[in-house]
C-alpha atoms as a PDB file:
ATOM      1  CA  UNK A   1      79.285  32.834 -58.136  1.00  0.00           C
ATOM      2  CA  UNK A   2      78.271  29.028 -58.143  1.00  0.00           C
ATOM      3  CA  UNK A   3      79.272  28.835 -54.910  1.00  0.00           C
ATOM      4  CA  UNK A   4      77.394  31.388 -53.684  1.00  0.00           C
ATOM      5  CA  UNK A   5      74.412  30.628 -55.138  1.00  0.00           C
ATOM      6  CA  UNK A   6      74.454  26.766 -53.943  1.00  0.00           C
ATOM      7  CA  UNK A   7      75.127  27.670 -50.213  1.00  0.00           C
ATOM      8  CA  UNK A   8      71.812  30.345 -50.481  1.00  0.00           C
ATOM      9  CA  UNK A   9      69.956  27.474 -51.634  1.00  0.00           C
ATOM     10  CA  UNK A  10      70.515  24.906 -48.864  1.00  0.00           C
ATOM     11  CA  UNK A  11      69.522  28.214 -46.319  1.00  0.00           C
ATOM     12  CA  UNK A  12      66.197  28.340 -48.276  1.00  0.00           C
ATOM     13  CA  UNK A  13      65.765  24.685 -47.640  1.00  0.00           C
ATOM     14  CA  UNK A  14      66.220  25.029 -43.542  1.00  0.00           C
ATOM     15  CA  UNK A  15      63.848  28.024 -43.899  1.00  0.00           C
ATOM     16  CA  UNK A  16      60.835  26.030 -45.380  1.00  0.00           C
ATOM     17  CA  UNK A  17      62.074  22.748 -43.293  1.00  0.00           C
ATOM     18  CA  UNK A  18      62.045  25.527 -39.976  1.00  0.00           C
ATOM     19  CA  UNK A  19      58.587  27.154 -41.400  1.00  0.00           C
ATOM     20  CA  UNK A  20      56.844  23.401 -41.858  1.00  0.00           C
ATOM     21  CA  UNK A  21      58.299  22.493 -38.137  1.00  0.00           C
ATOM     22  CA  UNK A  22      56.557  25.460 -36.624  1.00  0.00           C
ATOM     23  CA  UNK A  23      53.453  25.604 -38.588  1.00  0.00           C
ATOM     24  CA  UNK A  24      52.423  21.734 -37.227  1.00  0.00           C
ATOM     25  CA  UNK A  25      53.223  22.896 -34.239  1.00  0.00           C
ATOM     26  CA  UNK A  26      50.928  25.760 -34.495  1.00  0.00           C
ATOM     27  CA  UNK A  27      48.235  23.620 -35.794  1.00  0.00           C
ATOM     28  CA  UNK A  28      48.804  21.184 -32.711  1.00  0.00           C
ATOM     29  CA  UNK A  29      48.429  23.959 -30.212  1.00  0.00           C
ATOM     30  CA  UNK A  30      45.284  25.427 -31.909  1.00  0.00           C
ATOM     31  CA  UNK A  31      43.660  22.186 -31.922  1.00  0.00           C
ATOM     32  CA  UNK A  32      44.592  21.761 -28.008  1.00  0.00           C
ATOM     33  CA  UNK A  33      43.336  25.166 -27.338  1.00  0.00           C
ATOM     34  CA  UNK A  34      40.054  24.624 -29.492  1.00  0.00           C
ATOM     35  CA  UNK A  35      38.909  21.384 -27.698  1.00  0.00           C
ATOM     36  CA  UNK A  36      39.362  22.949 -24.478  1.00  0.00           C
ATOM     37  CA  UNK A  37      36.712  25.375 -25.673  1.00  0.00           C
ATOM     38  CA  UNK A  38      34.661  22.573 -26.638  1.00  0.00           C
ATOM     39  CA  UNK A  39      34.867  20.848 -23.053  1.00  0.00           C
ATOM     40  CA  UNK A  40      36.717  18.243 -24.359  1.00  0.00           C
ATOM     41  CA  UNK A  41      38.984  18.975 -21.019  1.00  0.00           C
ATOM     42  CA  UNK A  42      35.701  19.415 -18.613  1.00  0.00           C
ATOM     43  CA  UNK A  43      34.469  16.294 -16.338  1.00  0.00           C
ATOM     44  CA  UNK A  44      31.289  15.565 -17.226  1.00  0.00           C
ATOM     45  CA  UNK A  45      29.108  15.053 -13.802  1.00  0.00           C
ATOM     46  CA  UNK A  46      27.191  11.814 -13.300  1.00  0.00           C
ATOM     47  CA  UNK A  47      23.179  11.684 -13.925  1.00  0.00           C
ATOM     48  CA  UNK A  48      21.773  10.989 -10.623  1.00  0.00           C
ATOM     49  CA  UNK A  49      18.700   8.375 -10.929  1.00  0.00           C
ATOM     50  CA  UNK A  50      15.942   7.115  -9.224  1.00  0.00           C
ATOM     51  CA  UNK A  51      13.763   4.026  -9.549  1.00  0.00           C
ATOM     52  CA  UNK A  52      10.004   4.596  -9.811  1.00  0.00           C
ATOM     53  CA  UNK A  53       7.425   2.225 -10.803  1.00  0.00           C
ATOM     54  CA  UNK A  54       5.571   2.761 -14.586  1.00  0.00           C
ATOM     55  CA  UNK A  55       3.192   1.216 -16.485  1.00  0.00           C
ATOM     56  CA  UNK A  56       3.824  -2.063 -18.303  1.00  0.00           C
ATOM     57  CA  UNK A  57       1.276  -1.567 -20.671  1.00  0.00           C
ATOM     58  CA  UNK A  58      -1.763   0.813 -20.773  1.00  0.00           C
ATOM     59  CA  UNK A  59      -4.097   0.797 -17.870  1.00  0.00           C
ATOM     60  CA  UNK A  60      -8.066   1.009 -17.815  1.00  0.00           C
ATOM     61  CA  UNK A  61      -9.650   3.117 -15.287  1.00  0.00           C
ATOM     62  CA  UNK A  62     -11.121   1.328 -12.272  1.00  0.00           C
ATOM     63  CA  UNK A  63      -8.615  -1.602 -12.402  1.00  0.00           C
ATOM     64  CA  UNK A  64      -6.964  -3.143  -9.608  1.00  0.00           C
ATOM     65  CA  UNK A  65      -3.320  -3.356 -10.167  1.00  0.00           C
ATOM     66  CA  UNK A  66      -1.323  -6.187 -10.346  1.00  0.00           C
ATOM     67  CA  UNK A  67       2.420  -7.066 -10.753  1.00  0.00           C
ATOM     68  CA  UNK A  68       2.454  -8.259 -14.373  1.00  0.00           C
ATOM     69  CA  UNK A  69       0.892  -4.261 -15.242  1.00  0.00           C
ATOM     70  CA  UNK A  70       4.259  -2.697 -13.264  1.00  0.00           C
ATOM     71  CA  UNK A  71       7.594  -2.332 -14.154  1.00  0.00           C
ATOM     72  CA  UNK A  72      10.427  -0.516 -12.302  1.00  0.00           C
ATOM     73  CA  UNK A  73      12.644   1.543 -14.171  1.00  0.00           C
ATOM     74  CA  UNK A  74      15.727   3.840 -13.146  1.00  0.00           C
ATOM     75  CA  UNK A  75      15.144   7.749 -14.588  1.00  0.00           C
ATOM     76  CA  UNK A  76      16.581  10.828 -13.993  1.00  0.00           C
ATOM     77  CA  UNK A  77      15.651  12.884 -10.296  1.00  0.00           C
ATOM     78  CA  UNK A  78      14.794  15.516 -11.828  1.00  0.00           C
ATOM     79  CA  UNK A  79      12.058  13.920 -13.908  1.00  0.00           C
ATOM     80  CA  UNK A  80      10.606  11.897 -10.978  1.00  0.00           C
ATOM     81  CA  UNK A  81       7.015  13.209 -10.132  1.00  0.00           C
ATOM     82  CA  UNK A  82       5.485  13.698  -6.288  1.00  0.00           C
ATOM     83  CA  UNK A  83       4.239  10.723  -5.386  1.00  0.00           C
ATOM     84  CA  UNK A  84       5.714   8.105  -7.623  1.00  0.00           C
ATOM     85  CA  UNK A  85       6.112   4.626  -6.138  1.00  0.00           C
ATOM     86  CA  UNK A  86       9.897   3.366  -5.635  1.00  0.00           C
ATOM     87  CA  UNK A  87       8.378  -0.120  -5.679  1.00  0.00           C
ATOM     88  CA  UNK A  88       6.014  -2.128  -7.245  1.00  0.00           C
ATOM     89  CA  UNK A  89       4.429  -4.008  -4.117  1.00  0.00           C
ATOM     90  CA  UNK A  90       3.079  -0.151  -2.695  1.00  0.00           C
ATOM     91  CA  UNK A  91       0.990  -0.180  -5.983  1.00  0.00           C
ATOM     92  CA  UNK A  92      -0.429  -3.744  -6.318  1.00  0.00           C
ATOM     93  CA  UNK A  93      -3.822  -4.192  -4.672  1.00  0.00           C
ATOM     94  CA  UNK A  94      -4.646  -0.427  -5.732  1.00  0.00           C
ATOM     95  CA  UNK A  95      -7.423   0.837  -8.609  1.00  0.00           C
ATOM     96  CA  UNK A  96      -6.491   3.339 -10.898  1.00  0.00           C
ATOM     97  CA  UNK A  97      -8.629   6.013 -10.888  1.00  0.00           C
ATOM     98  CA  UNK A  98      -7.844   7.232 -14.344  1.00  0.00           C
ATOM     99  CA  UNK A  99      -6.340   5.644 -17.082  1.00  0.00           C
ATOM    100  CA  UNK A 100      -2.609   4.946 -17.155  1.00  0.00           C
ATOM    101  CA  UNK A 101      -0.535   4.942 -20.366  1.00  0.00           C
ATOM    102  CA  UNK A 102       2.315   2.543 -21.121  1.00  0.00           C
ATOM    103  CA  UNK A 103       5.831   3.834 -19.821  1.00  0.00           C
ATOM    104  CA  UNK A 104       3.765   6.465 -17.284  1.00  0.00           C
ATOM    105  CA  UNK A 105       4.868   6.598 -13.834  1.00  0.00           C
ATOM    106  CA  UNK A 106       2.087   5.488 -11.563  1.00  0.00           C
ATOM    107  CA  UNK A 107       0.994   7.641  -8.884  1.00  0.00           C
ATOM    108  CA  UNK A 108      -0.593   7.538  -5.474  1.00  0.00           C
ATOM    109  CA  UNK A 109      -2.932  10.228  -6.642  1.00  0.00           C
ATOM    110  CA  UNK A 110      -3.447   8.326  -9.384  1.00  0.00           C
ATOM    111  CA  UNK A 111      -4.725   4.937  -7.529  1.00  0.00           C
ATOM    112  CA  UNK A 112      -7.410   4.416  -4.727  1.00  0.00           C
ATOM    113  CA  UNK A 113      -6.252   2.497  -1.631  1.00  0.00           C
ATOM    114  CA  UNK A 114      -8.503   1.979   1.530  1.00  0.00           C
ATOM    115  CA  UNK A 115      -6.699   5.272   3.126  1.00  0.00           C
ATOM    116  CA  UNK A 116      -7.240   7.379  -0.336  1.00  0.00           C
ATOM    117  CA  UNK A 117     -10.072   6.206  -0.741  1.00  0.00           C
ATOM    118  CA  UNK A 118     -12.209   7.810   2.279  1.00  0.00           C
ATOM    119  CA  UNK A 119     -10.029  11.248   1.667  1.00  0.00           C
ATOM    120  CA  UNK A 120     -11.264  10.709  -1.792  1.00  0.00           C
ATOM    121  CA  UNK A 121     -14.716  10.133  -1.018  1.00  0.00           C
ATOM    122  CA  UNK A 122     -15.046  10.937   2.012  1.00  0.00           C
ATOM    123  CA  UNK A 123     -18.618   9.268   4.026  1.00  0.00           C
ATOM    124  CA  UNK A 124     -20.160   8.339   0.276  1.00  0.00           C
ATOM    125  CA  UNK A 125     -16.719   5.686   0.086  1.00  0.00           C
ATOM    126  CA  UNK A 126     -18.106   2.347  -1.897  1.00  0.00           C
ATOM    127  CA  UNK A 127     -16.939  -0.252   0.960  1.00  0.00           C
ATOM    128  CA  UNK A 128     -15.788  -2.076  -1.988  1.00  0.00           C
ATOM    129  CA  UNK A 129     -13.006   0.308  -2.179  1.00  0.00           C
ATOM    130  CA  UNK A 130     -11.791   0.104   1.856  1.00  0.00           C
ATOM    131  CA  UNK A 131     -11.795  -4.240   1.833  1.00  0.00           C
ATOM    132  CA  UNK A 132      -8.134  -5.330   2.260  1.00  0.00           C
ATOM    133  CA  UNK A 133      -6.929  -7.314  -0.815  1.00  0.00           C
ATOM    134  CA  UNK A 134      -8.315 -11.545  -0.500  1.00  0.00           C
ATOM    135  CA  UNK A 135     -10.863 -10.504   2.002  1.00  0.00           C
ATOM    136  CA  UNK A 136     -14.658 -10.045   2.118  1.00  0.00           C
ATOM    137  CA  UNK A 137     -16.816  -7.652   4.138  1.00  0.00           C
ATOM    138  CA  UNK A 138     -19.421  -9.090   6.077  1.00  0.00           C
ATOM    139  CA  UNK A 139     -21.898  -7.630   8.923  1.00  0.00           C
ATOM    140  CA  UNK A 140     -23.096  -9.283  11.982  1.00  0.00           C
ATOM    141  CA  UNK A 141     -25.442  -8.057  14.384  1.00  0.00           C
ATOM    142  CA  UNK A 142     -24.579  -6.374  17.713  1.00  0.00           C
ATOM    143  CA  UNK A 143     -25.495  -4.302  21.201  1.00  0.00           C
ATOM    144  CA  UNK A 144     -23.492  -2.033  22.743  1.00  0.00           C
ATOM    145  CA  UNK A 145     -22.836  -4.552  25.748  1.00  0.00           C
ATOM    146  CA  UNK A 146     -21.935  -7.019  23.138  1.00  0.00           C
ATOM    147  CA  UNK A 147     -19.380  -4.853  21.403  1.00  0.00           C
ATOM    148  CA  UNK A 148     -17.481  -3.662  24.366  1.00  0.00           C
ATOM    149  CA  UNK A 149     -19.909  -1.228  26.162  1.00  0.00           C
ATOM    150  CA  UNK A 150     -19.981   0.102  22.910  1.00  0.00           C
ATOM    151  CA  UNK A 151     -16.723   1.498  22.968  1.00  0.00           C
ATOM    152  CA  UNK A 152     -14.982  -0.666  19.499  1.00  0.00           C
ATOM    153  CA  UNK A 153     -14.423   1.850  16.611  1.00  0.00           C
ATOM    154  CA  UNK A 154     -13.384   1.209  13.308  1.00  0.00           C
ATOM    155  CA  UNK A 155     -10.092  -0.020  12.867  1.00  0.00           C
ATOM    156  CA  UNK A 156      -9.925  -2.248  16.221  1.00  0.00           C
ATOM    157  CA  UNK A 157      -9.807  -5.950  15.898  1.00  0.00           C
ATOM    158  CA  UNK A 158     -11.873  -7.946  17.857  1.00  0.00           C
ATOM    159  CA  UNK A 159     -12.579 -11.579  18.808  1.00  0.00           C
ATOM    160  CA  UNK A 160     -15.927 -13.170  18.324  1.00  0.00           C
ATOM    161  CA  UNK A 161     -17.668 -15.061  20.942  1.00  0.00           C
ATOM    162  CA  UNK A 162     -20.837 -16.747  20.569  1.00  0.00           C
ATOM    163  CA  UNK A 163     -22.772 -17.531  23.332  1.00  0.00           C
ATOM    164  CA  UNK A 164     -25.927 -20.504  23.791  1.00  0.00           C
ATOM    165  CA  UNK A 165     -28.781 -20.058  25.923  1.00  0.00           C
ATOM    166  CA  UNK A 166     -28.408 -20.099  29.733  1.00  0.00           C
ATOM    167  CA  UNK A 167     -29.906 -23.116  31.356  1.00  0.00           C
ATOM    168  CA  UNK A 168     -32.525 -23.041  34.664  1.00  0.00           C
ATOM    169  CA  UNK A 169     -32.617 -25.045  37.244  1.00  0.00           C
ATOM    170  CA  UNK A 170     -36.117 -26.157  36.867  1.00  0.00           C
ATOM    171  CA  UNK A 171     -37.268 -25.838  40.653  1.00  0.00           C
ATOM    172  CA  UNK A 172     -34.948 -22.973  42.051  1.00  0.00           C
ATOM    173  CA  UNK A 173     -35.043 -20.945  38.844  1.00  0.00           C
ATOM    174  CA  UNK A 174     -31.647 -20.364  38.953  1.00  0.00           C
ATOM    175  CA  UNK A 175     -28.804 -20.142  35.824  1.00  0.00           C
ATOM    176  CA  UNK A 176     -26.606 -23.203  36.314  1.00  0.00           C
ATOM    177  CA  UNK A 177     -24.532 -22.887  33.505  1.00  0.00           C
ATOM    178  CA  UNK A 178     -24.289 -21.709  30.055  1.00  0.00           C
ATOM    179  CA  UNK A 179     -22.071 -22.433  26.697  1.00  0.00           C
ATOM    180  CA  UNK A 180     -19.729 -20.391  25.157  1.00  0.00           C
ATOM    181  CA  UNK A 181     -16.816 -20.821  22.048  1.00  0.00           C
ATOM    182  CA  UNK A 182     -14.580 -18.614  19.973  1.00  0.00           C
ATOM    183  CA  UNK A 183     -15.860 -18.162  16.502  1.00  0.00           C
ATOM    184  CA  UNK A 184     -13.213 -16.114  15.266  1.00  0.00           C
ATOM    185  CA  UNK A 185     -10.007 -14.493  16.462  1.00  0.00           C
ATOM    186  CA  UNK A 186      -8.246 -11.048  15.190  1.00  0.00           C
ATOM    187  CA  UNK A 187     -10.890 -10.033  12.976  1.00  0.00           C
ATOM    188  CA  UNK A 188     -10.493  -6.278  11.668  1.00  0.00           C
ATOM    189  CA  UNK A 189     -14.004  -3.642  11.869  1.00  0.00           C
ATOM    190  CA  UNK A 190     -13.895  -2.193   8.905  1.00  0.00           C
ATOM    191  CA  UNK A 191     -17.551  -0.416   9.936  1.00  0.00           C
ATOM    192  CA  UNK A 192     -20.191   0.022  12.675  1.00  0.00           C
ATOM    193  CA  UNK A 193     -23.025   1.350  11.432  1.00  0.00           C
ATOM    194  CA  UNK A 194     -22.192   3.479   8.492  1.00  0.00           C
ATOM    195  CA  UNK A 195     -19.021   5.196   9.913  1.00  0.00           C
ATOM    196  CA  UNK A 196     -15.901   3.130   8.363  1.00  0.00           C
ATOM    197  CA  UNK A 197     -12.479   2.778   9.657  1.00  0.00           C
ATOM    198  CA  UNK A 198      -9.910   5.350   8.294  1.00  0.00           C
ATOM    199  CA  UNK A 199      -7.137   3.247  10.052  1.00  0.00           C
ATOM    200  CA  UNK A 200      -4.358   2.315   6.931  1.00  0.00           C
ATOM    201  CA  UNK A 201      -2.330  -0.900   8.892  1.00  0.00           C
ATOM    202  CA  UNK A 202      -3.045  -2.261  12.272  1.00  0.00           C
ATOM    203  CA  UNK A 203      -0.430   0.069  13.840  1.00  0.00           C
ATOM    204  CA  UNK A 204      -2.354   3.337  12.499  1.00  0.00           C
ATOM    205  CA  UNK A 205      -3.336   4.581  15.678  1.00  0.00           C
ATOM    206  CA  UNK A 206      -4.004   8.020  14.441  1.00  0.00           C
ATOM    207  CA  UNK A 207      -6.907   6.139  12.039  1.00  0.00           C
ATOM    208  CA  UNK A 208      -8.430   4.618  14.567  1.00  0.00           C
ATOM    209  CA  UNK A 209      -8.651   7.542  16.381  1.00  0.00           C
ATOM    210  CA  UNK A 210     -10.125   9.420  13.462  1.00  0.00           C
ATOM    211  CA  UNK A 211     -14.021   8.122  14.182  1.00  0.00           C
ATOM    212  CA  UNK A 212     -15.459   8.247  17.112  1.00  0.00           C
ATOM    213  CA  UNK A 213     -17.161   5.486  19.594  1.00  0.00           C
ATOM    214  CA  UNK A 214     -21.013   4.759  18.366  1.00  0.00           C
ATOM    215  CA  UNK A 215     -22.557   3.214  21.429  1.00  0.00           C
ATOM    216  CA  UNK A 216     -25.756   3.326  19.221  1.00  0.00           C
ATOM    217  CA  UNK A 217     -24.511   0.796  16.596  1.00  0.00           C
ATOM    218  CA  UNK A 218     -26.230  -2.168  16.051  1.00  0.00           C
ATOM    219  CA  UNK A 219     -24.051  -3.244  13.431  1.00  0.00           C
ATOM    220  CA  UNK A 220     -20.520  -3.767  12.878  1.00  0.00           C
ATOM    221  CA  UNK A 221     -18.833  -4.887   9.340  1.00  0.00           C
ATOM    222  CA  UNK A 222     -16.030  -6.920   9.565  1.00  0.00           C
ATOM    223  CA  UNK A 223     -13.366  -8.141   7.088  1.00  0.00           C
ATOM    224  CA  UNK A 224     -12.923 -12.096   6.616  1.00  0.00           C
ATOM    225  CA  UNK A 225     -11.355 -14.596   4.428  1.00  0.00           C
ATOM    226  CA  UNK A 226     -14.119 -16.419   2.656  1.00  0.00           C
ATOM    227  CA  UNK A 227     -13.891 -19.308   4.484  1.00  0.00           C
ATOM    228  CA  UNK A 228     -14.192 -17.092   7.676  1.00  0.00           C
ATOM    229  CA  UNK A 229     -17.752 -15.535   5.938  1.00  0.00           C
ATOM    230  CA  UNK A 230     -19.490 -18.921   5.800  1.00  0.00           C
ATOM    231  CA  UNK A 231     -18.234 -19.577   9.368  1.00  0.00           C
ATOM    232  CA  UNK A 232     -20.265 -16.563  10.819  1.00  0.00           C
ATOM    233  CA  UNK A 233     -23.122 -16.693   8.489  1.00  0.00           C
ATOM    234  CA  UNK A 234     -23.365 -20.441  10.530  1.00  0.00           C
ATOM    235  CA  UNK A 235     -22.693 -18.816  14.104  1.00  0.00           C
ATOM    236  CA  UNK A 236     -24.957 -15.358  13.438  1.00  0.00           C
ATOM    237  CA  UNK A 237     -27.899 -18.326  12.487  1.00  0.00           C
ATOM    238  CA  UNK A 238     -27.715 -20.000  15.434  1.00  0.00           C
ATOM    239  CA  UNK A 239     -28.376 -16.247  17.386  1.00  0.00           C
ATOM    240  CA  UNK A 240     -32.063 -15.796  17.864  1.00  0.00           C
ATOM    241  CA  UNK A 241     -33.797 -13.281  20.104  1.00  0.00           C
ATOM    242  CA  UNK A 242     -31.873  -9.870  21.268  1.00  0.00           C
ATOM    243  CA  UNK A 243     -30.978 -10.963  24.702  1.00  0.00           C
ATOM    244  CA  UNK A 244     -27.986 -11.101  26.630  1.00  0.00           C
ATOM    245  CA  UNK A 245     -27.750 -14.789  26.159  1.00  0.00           C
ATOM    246  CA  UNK A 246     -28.446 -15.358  22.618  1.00  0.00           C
ATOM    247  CA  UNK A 247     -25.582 -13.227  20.638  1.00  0.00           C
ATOM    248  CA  UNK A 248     -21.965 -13.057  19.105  1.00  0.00           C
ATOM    249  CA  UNK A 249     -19.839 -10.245  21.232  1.00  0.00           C
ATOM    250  CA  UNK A 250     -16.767  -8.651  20.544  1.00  0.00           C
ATOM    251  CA  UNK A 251     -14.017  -9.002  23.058  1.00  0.00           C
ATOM    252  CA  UNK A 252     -12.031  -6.057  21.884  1.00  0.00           C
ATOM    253  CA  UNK A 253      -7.984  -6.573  21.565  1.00  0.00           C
ATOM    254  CA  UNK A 254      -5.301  -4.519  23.111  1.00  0.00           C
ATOM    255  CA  UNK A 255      -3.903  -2.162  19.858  1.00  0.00           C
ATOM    256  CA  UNK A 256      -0.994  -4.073  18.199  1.00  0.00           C
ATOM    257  CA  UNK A 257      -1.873  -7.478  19.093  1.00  0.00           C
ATOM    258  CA  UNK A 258      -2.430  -9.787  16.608  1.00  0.00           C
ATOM    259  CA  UNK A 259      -1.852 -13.350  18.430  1.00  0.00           C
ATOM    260  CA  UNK A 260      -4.265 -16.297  18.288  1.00  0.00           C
ATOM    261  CA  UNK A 261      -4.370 -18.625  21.471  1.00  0.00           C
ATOM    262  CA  UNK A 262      -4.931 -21.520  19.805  1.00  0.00           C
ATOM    263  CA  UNK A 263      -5.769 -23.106  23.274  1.00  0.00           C
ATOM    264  CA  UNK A 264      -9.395 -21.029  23.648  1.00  0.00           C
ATOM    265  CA  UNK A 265     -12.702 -23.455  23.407  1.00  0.00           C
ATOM    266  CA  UNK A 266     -13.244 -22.693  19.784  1.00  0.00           C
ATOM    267  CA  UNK A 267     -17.369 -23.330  18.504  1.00  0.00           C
ATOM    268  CA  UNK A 268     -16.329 -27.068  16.351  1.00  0.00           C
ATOM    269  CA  UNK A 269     -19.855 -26.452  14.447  1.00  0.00           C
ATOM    270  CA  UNK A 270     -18.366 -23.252  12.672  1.00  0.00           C
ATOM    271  CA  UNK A 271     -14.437 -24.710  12.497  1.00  0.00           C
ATOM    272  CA  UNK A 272     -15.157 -26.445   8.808  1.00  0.00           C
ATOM    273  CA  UNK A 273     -13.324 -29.454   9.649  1.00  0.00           C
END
């Protein structure tokens, strides 16, 4: 009977050992099966980015950007707005239209360029707005023989020549000779007249294009450096009279070139040295 009874016991004992051994197991497997649920055993797909430029800190309407305002900063595509810059230097130079608030992306539509700004405003532009960045706007006089036949257009770049008065021979009446320097060479018309260039780079053919030939202009607006400015005010004093003799012309360039021959009989009054 004691027998019995001690061999039934040590039976029970495998039992519960067995029943323990299969309920962990049973708890592993669950737990397996329940992460999977989870998408503990998914991949998890990489966040594409792109860089855009925002706001440093908050931006004032009508301001002209500069680098220390930017920041470029790496967010995801799907968050990037039309028309965000990818880099800073697109933006600088610009004026914000609106105001900008810290962390904002900045926006073309947001900023006024020289190109924005005549779709913008169309023929009431401020030519404050359409002056490349370090240069000044200033306006000489000309004729239509003196600015190509009147064929130069907004856009084109020209070379300024200014001309002295002929010289007569005192008996014979006849021109022996006359004097003529370079002023200026590769000098960008931003205007004639009223109608401004809608040309974005000196290889914007398509700008230049945009405004027609003015024979009828008798003035064309040019952009200059500063020192450049005082140079022409000197050379457009000099010019008295509206004759053929007595003006600056515009020898217009071929589109795309931009080379100065330093070799040309430049006017040494004018040179500030």
């Amino acid at each position: 009977m004691i027998k019995n009874m001690a061999i039934g016991s040590g039976n029970s004992r495998v039992l519960l050992l067995a029943a323990l051994l299969l309920g962990l197991i049973s708890a592993i497997l669950i737990g397996l099966y329940l992460s999977t649920l989870d998408g503990g055993g998914e991949t998890v797909a990489p966040v594409t980015t792109r860089t855009v430029v925002v706001a440093a800190a908050e931006i004032d309407p009508l301001t002209q950007i500069t680098a220390e305002m930017l920041v470029v900063k790496a967010i995801p595509l799907d968050l990037v707005l039309t028309g965000a810059f990818s880099e800073t230097e697109d933006a600088i130079g610009q004026t914000t239209q609106v105001s900008i608030v810290l962390g904002e992306q900045v926006l073309q539509s947001k900023l006024t360029s020289p190109g924005s700004a005549l779709d913008l405003f169309g023929d009431a532009t401020p030519l404050s707005l359409i002056i490349p960045e370090g240069m000044r706007a200033f306006t000489i006089s000309i004729s239509a023989v003196g600015a190509a036949g009147g064929l130069v257009r907004p856009g084109d770049y020209v070379d300024l020549i200014l001309t002295g008065e002929l010289i007569s021979a005192p008996d014979e009446g006849t021109l022996t000779g006359a004097s003529a320097c370079y002023v200026l060479q590769n000098v960008a018309v931003l205007a004639l007249n009223s109608g401004f260039t809608r040309a974005t780079s000196p290889s914007d053919a398509v700008g230049i294009a945009a405004v027609e030939a003015n024979s009828e202009a008798n003035r064309a607006t040019l952009a200059v450096t500063s020192e450049e400015a005082w140079q022409l005010a000197a050379a457009q004093g000099s010019v008295s009279g509206d004759g053929v003799e007595t003006q600056l012309w515009m020898s217009l360039r071929p589109f795309g070139d931009s080379s100065i021959n330093a070799s040309l009989p430049t006017c040494q009054t004018f040179a500030g040295s």
